[in-house]
Protein backbone atom coordinates (compact mmCIF):
# COMPACT_ATOMS: atom_id res chain seq x y z
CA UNK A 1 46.82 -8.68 -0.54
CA UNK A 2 44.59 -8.41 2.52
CA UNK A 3 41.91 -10.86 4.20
CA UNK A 4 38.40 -10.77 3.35
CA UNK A 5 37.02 -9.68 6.22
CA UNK A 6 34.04 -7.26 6.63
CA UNK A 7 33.88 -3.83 7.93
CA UNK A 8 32.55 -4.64 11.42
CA UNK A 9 36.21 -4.92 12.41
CA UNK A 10 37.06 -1.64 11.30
CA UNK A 11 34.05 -0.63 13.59
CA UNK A 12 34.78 -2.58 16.52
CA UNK A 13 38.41 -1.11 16.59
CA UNK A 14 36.95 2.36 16.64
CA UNK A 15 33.93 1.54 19.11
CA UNK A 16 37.41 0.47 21.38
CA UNK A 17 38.49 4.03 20.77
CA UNK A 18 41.22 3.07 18.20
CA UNK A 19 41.19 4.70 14.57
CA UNK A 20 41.27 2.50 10.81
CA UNK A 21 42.46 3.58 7.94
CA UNK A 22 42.60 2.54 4.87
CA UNK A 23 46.59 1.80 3.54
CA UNK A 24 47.61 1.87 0.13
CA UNK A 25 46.76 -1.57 -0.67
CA UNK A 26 42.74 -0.53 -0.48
CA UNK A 27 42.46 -2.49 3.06
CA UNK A 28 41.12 -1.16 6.47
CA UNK A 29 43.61 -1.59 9.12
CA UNK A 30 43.39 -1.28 13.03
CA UNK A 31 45.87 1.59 13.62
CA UNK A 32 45.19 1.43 17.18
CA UNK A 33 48.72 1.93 18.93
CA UNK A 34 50.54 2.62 15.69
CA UNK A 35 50.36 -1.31 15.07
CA UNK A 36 48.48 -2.90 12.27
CA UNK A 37 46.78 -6.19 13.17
CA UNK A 38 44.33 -7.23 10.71
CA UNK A 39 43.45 -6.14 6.76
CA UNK A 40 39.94 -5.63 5.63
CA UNK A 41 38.95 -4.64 2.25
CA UNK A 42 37.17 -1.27 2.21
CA UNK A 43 33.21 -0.17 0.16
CA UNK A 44 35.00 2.74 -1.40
CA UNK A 45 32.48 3.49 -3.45
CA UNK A 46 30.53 5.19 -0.76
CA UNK A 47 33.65 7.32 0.66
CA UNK A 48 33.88 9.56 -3.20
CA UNK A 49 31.21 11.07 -5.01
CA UNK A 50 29.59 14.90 -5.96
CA UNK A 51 29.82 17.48 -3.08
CA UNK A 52 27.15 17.20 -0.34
CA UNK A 53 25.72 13.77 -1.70
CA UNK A 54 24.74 11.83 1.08
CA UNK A 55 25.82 7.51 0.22
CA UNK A 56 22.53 5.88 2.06
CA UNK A 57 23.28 2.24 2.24
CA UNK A 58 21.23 0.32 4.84
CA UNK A 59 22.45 1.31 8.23
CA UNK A 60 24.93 3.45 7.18
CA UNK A 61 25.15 7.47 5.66
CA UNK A 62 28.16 8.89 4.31
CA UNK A 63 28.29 12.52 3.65
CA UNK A 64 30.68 13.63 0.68
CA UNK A 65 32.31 16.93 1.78
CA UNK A 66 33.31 19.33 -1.04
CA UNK A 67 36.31 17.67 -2.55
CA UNK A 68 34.81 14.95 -3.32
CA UNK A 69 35.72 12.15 -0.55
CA UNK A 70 33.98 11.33 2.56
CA UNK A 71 33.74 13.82 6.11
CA UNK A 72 31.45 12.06 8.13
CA UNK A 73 29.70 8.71 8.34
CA UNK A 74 26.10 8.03 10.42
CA UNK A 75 25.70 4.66 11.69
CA UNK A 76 21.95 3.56 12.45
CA UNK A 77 23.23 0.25 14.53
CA UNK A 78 25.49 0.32 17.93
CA UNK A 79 27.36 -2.61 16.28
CA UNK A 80 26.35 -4.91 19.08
CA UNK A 81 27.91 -2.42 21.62
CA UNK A 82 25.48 -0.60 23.27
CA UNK A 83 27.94 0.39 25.93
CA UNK A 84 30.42 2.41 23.60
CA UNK A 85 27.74 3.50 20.86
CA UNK A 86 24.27 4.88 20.77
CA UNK A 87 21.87 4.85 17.84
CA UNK A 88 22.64 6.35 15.66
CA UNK A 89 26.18 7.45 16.34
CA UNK A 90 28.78 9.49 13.65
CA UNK A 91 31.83 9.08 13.12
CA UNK A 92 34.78 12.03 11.13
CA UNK A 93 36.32 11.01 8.30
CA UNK A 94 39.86 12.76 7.62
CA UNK A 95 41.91 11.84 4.89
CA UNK A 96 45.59 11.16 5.25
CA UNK A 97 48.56 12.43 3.26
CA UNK A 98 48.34 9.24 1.18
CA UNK A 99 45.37 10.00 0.20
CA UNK A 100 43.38 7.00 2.32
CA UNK A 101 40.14 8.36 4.79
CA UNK A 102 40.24 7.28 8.79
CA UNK A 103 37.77 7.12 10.44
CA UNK A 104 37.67 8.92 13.98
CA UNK A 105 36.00 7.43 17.76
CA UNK A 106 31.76 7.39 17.64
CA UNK A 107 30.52 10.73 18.40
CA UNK A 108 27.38 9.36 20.22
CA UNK A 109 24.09 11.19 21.14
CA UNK A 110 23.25 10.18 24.49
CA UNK A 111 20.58 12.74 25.21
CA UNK A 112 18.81 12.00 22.13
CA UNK A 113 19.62 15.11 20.48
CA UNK A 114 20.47 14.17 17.09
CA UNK A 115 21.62 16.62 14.94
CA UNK A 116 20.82 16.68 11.15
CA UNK A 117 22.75 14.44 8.79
C-alpha cells in the first residue's frame, strides 16, 4: 500500500533530473539513483485511452500514442521551479517491461518555440 501523496512529487523528482515510475502496486516512485524513496498513487486514467486522444486536465495534456498508453505529457505550470522548467514544458512517457509508464527529464522551450501538442 503506498502514501497518499499527490503527483507534484513525482514532478519535483523529475524537475531534479531523476525519473518516476509507476511499480506494480499502482504508486509513483522516485527512481532517482535506482532507490525508491517515497510512493504516490498515480491518475491512470489519463495515461490509457484511443490512439492520438489528447487527456486535457487543467494544467496538464497527455497524448495517447497508438497502443493505447501514454507518450508524452505537456505541463502548462513550472511546478514552482522556474529554474529547471519553462511554461509549458513536456515530458516522454516510456513504458517499462512491467507494463508501468516513466516519465522522462522536462524537455523545456526556452526560446519560446513551442511545438504543437
Amino acid at each position: 500500500m503506498c502514501c497518499r501523496k499527490t503527483l507534484n512529487f513525482a514532478f519535483e523528482r523529475i524537475a531534479q533530473g531523476g525519473t518516476a515510475a509507476i511499480s506494480t502496486n499502482g504508486c509513483i516512485q522516485d527512481t532517482r539513483g535506482g532507490r525508491e524513496n517515497r510512493n504516490i498513487p498515480p491518475s491512470r486514467e489519463r495515461l490509457t485511452g484511443s490512439p492520438g486522444q489528447i487527456h486535457r486536465n487543467g494544467t496538464t495534456e497527455t497524448r495517447i500514442g497508438d497502443d493505447g498508453r501514454a507518450t508524452r505529457e505537456r505541463h502548462h505550470t513550472h511546478h514552482n521551479n522556474s529554474n529547471r522548467h519553462t511554461t509549458p514544458h513536456d515530458h516522454d512517457i516510456t513504458w517499462n517491461e512491467q507494463g508501468n509508464p516513466e516519465f522522462g527529464p522536462p524537455i523545456n522551450y526556452p526560446d519560446g518555440n513551442i511545438p504543437d501538442f
